[in-house]
C-alpha atoms as a PDB file:
ATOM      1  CA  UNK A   1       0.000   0.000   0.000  1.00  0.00           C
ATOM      2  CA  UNK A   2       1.498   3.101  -1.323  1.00  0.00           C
ATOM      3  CA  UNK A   3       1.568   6.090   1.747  1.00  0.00           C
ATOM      4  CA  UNK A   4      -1.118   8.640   1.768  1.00  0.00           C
ATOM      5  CA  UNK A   5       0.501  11.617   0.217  1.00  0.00           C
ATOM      6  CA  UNK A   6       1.679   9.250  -2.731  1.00  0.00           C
ATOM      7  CA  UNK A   7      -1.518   8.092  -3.594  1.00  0.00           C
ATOM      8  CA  UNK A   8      -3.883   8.761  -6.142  1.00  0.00           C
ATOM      9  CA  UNK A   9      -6.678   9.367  -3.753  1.00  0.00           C
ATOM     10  CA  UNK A  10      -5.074  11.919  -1.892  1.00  0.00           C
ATOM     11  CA  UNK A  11      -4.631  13.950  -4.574  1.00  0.00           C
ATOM     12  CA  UNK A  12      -7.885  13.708  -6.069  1.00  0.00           C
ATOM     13  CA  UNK A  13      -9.258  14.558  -2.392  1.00  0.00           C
ATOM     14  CA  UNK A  14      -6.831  17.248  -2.062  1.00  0.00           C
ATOM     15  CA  UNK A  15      -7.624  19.148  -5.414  1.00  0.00           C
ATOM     16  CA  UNK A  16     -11.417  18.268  -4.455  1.00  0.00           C
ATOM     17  CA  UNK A  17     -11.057  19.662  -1.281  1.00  0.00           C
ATOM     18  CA  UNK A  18      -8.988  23.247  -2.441  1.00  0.00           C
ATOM     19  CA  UNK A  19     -11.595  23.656  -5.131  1.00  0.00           C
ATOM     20  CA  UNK A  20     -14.448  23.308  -1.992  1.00  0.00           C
ATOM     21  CA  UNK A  21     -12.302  25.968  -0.186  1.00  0.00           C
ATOM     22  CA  UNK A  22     -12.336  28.152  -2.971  1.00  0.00           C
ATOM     23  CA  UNK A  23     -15.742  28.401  -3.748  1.00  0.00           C
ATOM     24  CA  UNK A  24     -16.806  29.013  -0.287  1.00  0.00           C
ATOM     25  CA  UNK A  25     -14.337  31.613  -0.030  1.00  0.00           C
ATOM     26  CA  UNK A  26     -14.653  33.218  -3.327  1.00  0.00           C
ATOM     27  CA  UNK A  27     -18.167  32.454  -3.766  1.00  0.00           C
ATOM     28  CA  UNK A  28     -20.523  35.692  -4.465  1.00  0.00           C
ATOM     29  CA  UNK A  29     -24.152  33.682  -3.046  1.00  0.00           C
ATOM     30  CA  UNK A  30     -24.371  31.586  -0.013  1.00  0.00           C
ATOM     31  CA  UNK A  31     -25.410  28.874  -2.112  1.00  0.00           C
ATOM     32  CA  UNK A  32     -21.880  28.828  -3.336  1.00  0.00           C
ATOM     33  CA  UNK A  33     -20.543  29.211  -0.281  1.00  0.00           C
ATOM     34  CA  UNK A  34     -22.485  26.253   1.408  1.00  0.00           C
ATOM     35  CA  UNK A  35     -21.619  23.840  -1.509  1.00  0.00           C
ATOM     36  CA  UNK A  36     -18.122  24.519  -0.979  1.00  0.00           C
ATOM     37  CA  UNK A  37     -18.197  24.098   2.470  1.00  0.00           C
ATOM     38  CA  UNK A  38     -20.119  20.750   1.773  1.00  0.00           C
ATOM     39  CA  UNK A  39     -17.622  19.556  -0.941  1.00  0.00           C
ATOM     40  CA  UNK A  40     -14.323  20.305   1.297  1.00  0.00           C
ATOM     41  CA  UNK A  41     -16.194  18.290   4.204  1.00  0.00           C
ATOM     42  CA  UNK A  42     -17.264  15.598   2.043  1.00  0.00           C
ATOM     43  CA  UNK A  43     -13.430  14.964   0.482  1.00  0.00           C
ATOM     44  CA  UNK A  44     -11.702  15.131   3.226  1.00  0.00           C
ATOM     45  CA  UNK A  45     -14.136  12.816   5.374  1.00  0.00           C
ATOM     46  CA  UNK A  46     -14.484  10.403   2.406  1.00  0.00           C
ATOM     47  CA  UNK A  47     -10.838  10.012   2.294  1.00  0.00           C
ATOM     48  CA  UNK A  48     -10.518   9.432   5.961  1.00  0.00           C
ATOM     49  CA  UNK A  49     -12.837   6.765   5.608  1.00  0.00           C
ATOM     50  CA  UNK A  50     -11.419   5.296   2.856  1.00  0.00           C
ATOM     51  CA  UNK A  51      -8.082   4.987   3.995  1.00  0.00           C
ATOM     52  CA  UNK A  52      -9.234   3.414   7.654  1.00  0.00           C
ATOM     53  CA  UNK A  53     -10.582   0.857   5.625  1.00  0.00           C
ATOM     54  CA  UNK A  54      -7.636   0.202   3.731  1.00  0.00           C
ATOM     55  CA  UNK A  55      -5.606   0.361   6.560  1.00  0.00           C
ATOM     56  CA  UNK A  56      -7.713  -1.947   8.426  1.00  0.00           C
ATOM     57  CA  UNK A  57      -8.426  -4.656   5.909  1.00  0.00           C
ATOM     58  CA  UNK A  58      -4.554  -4.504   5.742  1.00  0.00           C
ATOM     59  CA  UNK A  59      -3.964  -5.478   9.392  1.00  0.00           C
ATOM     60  CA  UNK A  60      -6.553  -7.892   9.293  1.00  0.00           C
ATOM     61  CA  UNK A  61      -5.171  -9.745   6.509  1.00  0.00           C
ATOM     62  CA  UNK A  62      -1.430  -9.660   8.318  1.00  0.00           C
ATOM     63  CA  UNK A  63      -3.036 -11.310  11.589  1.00  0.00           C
ATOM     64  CA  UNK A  64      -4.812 -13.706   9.685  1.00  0.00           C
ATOM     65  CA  UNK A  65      -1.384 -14.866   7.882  1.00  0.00           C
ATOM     66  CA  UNK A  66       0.155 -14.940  11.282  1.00  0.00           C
ATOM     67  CA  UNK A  67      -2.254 -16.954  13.228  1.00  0.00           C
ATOM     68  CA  UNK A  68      -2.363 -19.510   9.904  1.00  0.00           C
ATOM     69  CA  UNK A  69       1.527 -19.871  10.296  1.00  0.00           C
ATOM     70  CA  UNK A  70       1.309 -20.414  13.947  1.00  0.00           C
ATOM     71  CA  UNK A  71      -0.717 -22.919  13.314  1.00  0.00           C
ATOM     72  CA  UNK A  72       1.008 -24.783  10.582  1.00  0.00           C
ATOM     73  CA  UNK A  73       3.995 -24.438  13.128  1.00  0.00           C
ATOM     74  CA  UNK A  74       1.721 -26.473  15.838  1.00  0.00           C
ATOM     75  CA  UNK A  75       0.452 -28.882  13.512  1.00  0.00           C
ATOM     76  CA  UNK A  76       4.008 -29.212  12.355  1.00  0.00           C
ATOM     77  CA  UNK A  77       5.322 -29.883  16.205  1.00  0.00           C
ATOM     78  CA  UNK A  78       2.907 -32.112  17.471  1.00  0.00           C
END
């Protein structure tokens, strides 16, 4: 799994998140300015999300190899 500023998701969260900024900030209505707001809390949340599942799924996956080796190495033993 690649780190979190190398990935592609970051970056796509990132620019979706700067554009969110901008509109709110630069917006002339308050509609503009709430569906910035919206889009910045929606990237960087989704990506949060997203990459606590990865992460997750990742160490679940590594304890499941370990506990099948231990095993193996009982079954092996006995």
């Amino acid at each position: 799994m690649r780190r979190g500023f190398k990935s592609t998701e970051f970056w796509i969260n990132l620019v979706g998140m700067l554009g969110g900024f901008l509109l709110a900030s630069m917006g002339d209505s308050t509609w503009s300015q709430l569906v910035g707001g919206v889009l910045a809390a929606v990237c960087g949340g989704s990506y949060t999300i997203g990459r606590s599942m990865v992460k997750g799924n990742e160490a679940l996956g590594a304890a499941r190899v370990e506990t099948a080796i231990a095993m193996a190495k009982k079954l092996k033993a006995s």
